[in-house]
C-alpha atoms as a PDB file:
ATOM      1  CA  UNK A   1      -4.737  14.512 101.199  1.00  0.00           C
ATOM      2  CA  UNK A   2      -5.282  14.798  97.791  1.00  0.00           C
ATOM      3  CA  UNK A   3      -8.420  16.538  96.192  1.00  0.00           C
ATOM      4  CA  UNK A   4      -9.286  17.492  92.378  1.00  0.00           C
ATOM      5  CA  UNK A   5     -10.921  20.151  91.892  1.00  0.00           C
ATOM      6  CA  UNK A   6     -12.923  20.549  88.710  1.00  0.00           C
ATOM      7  CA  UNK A   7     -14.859  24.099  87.745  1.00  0.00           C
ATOM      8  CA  UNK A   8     -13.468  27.574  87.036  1.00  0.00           C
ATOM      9  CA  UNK A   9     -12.120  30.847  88.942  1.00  0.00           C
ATOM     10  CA  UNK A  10     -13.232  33.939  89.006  1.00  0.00           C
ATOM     11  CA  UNK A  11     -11.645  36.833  89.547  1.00  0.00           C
ATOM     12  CA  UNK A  12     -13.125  40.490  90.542  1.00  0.00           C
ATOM     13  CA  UNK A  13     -11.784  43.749  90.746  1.00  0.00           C
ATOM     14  CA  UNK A  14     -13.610  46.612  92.862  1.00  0.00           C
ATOM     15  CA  UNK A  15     -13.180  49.974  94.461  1.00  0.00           C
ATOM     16  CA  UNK A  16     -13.295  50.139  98.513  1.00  0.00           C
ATOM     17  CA  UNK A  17     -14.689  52.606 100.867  1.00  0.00           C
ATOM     18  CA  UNK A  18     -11.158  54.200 100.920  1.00  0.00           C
ATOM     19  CA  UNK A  19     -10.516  54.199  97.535  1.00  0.00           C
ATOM     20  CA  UNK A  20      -8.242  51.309  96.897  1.00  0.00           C
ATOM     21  CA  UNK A  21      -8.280  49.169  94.346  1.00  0.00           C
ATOM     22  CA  UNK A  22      -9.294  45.258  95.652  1.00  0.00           C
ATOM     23  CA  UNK A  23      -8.799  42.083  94.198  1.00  0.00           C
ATOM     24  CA  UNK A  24     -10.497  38.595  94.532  1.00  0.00           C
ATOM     25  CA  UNK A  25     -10.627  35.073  93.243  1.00  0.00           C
ATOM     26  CA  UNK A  26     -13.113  32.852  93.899  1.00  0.00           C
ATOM     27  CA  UNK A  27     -12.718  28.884  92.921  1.00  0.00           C
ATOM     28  CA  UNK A  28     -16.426  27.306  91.505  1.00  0.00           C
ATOM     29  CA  UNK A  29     -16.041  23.873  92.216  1.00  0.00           C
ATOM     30  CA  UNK A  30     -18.324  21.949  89.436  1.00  0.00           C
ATOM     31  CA  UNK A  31     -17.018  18.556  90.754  1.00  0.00           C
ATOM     32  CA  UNK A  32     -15.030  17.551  93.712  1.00  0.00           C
ATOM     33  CA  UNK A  33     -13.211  14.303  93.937  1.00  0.00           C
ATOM     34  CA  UNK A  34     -11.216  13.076  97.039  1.00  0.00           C
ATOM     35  CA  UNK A  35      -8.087  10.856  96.220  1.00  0.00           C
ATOM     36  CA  UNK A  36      -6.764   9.997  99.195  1.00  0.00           C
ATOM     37  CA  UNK A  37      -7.433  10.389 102.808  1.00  0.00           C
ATOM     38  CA  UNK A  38      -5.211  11.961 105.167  1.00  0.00           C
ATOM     39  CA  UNK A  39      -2.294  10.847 107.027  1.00  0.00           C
ATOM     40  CA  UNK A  40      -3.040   9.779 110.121  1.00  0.00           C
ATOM     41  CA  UNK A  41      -0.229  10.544 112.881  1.00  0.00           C
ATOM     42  CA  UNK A  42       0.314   9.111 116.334  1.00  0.00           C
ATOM     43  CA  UNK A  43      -2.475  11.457 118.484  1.00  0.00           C
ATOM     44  CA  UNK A  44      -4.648  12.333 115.181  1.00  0.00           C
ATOM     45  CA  UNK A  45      -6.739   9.615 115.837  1.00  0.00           C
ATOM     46  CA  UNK A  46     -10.201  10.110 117.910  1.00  0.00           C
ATOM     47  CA  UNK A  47     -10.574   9.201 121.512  1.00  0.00           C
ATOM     48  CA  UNK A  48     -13.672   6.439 121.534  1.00  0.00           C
ATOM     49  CA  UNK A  49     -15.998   6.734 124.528  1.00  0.00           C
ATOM     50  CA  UNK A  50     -17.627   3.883 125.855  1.00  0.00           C
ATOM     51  CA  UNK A  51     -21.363   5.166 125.984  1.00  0.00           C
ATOM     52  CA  UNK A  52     -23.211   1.758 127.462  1.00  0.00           C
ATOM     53  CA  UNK A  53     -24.692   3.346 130.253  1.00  0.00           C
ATOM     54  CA  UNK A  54     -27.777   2.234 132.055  1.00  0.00           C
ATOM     55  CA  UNK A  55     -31.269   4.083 131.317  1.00  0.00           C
ATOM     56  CA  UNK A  56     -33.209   4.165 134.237  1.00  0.00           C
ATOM     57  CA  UNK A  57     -36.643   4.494 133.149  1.00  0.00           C
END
């Protein structure tokens, strides 16, 4: 599947409990386009159900 991904990162810097130094990056998405839908393999696909049963009312 391919997605584009349109926004900015951000990345943080802080101090834990212990004392050491953690990094992050978070991804703000501003627009999200999906190119293409996955590959379906043999055993991907859903089971279907038959759900026509009777209501006895």
């Amino acid at each position: 599947m391919k997605v584009l991904v349109q926004g900015r990162i951000h990345y943080t810097k802080w101090t834990d409990a212990a004392g050491v130094d953690r990094y992050g990056c978070e991804i703000i998405a501003e627009k999200i386009d999906f190119l293409s839908r996955p590959k379906a393999t043999e055993g991907d696909a859903p089971e279907l159900v038959d759900r026509d049963d009777e209501v006895g009312f």
